[in-house]
C-alpha atoms as a PDB file:
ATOM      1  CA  UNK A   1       0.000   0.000   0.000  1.00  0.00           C
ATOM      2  CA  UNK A   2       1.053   3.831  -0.883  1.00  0.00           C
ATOM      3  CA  UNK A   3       1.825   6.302   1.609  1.00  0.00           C
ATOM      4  CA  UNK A   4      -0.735   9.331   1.502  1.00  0.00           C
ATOM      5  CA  UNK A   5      -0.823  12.862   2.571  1.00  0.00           C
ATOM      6  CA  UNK A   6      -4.001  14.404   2.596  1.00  0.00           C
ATOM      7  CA  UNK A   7      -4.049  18.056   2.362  1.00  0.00           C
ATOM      8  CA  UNK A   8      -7.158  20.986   1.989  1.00  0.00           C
ATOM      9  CA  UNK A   9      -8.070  21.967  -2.120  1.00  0.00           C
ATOM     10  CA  UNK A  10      -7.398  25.322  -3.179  1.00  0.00           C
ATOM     11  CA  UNK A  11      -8.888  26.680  -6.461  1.00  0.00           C
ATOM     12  CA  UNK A  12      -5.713  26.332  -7.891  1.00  0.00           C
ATOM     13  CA  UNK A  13      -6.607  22.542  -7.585  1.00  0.00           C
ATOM     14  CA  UNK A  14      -9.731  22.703  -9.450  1.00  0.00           C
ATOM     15  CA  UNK A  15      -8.466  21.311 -12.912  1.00  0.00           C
ATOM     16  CA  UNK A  16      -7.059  18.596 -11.287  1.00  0.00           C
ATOM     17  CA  UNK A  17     -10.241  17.436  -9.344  1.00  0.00           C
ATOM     18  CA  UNK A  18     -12.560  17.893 -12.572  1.00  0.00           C
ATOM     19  CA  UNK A  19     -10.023  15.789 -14.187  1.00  0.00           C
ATOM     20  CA  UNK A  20     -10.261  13.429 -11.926  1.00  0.00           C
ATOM     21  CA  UNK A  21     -14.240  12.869 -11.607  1.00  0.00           C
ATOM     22  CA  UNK A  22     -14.161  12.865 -15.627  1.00  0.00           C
ATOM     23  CA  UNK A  23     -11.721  10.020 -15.403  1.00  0.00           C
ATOM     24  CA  UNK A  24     -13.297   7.870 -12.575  1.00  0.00           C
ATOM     25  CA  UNK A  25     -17.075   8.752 -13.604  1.00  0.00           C
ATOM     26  CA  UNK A  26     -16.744   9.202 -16.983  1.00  0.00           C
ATOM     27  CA  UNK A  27     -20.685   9.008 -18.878  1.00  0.00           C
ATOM     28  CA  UNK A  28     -21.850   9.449 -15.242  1.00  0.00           C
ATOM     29  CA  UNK A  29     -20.061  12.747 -14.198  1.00  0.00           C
ATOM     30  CA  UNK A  30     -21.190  15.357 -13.178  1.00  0.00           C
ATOM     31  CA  UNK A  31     -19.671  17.584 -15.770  1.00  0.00           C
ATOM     32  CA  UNK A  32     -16.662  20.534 -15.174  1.00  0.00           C
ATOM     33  CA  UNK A  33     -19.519  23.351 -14.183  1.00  0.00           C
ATOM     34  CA  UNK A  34     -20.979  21.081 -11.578  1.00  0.00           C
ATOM     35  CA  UNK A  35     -18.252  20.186 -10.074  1.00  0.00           C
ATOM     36  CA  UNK A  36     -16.709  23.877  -9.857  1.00  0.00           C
ATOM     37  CA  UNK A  37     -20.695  25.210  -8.961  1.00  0.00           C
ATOM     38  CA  UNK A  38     -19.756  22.320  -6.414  1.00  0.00           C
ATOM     39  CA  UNK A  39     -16.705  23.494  -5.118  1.00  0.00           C
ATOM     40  CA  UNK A  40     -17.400  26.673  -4.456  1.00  0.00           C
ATOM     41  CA  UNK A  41     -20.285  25.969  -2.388  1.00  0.00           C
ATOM     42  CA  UNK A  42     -20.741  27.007   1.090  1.00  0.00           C
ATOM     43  CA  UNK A  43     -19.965  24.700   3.577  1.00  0.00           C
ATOM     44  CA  UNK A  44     -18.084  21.936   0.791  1.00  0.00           C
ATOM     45  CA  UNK A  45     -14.560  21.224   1.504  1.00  0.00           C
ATOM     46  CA  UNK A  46     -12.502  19.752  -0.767  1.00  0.00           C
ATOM     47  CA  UNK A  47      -9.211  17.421   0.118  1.00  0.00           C
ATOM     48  CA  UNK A  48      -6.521  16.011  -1.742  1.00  0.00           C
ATOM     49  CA  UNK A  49      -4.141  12.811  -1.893  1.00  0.00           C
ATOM     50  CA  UNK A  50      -1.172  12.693  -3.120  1.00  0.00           C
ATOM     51  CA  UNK A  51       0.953   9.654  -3.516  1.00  0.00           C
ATOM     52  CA  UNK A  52       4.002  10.831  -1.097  1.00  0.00           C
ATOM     53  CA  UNK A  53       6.525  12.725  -2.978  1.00  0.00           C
ATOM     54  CA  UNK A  54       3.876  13.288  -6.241  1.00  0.00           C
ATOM     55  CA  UNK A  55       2.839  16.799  -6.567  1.00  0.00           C
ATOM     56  CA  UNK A  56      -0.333  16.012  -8.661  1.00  0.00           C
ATOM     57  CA  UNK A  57      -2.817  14.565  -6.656  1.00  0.00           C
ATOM     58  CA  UNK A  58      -4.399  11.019  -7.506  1.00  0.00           C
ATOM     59  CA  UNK A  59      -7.872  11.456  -5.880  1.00  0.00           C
ATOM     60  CA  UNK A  60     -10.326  13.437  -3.620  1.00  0.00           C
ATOM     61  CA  UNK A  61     -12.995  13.801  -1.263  1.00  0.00           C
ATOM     62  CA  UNK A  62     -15.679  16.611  -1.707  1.00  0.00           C
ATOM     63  CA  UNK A  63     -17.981  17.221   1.637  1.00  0.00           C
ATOM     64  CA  UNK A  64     -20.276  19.263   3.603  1.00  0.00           C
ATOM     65  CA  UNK A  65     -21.241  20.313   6.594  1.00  0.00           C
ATOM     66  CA  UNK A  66     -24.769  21.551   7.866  1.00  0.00           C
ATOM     67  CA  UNK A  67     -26.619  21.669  11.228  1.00  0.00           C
ATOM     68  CA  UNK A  68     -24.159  19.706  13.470  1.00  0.00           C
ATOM     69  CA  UNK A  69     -23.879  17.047  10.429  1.00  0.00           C
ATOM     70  CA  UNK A  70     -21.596  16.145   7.834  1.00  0.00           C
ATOM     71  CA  UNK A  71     -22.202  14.642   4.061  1.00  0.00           C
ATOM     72  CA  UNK A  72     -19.467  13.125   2.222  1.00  0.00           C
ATOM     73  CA  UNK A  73     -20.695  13.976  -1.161  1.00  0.00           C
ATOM     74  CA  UNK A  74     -18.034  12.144  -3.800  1.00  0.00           C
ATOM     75  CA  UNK A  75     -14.717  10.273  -3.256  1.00  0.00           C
ATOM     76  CA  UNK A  76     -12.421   9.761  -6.546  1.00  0.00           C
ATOM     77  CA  UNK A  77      -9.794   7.674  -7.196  1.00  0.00           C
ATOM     78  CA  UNK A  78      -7.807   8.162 -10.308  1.00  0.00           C
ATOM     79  CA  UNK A  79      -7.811   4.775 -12.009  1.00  0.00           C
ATOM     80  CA  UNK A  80      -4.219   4.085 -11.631  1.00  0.00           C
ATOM     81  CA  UNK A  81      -4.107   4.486  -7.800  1.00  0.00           C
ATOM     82  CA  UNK A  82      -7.457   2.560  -6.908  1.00  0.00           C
ATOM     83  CA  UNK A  83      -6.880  -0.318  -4.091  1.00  0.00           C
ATOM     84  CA  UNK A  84      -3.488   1.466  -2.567  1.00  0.00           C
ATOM     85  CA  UNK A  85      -5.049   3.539   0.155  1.00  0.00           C
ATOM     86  CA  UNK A  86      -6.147   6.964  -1.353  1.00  0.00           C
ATOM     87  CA  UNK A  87     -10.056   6.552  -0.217  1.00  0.00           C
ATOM     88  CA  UNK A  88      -9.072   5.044   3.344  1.00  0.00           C
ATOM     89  CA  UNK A  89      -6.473   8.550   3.703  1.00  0.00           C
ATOM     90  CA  UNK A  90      -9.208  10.962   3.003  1.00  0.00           C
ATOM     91  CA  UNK A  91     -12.378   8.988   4.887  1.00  0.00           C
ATOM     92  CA  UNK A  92      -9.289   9.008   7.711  1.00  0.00           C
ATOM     93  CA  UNK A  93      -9.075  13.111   7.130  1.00  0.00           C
ATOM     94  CA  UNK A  94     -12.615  13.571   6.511  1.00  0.00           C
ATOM     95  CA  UNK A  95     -13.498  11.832  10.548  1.00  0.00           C
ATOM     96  CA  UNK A  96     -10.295  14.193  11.729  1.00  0.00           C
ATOM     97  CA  UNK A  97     -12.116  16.960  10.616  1.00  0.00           C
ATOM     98  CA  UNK A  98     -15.429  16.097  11.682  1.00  0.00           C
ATOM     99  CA  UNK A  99     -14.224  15.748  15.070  1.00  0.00           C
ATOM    100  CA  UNK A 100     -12.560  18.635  15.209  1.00  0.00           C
ATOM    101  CA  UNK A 101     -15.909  20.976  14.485  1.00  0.00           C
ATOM    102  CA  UNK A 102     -17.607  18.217  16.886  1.00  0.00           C
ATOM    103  CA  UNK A 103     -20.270  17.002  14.150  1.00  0.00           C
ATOM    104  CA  UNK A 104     -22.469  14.236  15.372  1.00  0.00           C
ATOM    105  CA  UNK A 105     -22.785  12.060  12.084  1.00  0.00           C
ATOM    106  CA  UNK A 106     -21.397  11.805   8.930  1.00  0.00           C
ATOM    107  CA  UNK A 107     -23.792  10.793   5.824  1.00  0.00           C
ATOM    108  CA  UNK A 108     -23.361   9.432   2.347  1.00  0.00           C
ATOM    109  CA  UNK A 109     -24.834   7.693  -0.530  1.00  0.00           C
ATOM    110  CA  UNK A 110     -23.018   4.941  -2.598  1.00  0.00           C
ATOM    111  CA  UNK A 111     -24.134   3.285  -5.574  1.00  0.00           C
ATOM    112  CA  UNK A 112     -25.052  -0.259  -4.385  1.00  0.00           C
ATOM    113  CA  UNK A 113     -23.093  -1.872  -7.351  1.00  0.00           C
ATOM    114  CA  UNK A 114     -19.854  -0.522  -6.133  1.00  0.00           C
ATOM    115  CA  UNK A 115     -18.811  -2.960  -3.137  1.00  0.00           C
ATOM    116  CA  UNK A 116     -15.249  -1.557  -3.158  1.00  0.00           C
ATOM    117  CA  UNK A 117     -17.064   1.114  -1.539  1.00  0.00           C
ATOM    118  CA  UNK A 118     -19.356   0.027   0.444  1.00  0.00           C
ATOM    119  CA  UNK A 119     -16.498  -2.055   2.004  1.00  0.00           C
ATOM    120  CA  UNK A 120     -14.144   0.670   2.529  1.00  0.00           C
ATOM    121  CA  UNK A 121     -17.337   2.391   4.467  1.00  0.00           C
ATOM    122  CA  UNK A 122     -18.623  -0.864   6.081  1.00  0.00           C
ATOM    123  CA  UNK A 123     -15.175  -0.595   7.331  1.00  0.00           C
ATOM    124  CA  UNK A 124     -15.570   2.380   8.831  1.00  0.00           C
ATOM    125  CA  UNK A 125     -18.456   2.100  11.089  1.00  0.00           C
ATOM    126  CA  UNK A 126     -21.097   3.635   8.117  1.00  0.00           C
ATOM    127  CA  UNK A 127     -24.428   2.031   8.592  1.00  0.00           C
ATOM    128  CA  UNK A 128     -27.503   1.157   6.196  1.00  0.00           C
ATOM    129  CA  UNK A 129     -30.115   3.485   6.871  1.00  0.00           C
ATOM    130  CA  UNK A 130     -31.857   3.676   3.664  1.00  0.00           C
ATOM    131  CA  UNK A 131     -31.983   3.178  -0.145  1.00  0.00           C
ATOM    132  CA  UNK A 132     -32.821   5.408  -2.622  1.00  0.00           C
ATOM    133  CA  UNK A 133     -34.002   3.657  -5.736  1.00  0.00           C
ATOM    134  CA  UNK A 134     -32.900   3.969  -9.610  1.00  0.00           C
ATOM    135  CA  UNK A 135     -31.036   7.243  -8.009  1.00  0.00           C
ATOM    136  CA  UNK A 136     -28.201   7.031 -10.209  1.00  0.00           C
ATOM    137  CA  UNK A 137     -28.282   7.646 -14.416  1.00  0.00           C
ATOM    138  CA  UNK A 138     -27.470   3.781 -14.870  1.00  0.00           C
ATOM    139  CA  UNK A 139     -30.705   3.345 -12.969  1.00  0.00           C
ATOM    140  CA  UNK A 140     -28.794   2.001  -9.563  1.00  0.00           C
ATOM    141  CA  UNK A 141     -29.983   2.232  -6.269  1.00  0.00           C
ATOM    142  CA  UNK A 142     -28.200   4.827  -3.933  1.00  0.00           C
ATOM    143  CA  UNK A 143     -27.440   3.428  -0.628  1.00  0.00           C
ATOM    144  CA  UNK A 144     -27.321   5.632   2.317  1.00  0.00           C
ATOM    145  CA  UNK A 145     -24.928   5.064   5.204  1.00  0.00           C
ATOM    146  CA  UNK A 146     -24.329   6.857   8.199  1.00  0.00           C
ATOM    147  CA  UNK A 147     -22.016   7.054  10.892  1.00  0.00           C
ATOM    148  CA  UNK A 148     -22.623   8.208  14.039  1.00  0.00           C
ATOM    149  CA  UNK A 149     -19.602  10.718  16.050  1.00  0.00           C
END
């Protein structure tokens, strides 16, 4: 497994996320304005891995906070980097900073064809609290987890 630092997106990192979510959700992205409209959204944060020593990064994590509550809203993994750690290093930053502002849960939803996923957030204490059905363009359910703080 890689090493991985984590580190806060800048809008100087922009490019490099859209890229990113083009590569890893290709006819299912969101598209360059949505993901900008995205970023620049109040309460979103946006983190960064980079393979130690790299100074692109390989993926990221995009989440929000509101009302004492947090909502991971997309992790990507550049292709080339999936299955060495990236996802673990930023749901690892993404708890850090939830505890730090002292949020009581963290949400998400996760298309229930991708068990990678769901494993990596099994993993980490997310629950099964409901399902959202056909959510997704390829007509997938949405799964939604949560984790309580």
């Amino acid at each position: 497994m890689s090493r991985w630092t984590v580190k806060p997106a800048s809008g100087g990192d922009w490019d490099a996320i859209v890229a990113i979510e083009a590569a890893v959700f290709r006819s299912a992205s969101w598209g360059a304005k949505s993901v900008r409209d995205g970023l620049s959204a109040p309460l979103v944060s946006a983190l960064l891995a980079f393979r130690d020593g790299a100074d692109a990064p390989d993926a990221f994590a995009l989440w929000r906070t509101s009302g004492g509550e947090g909502e991971i809203l997309s992790i990507a993994v550049a292709p080339g980097s999936r299955r060495k750690g990236a996802a673990e290093s930023l749901v690892r930053a993404i708890f850090a900073d939830a505890a730090a502002d002292r949020l009581k849960a963290l949400f998400l939803e996760v298309d229930d064809a991708n068990g990678p996923a769901r494993s990596l957030y099994v993993k980490h204490g997310f629950q099964e609290v409901g399902r959202r059905r056909a959510y997704y363009r390829n007509g997938h359910d949405a799964i939604v987890l949560r984790k309580d703080l």
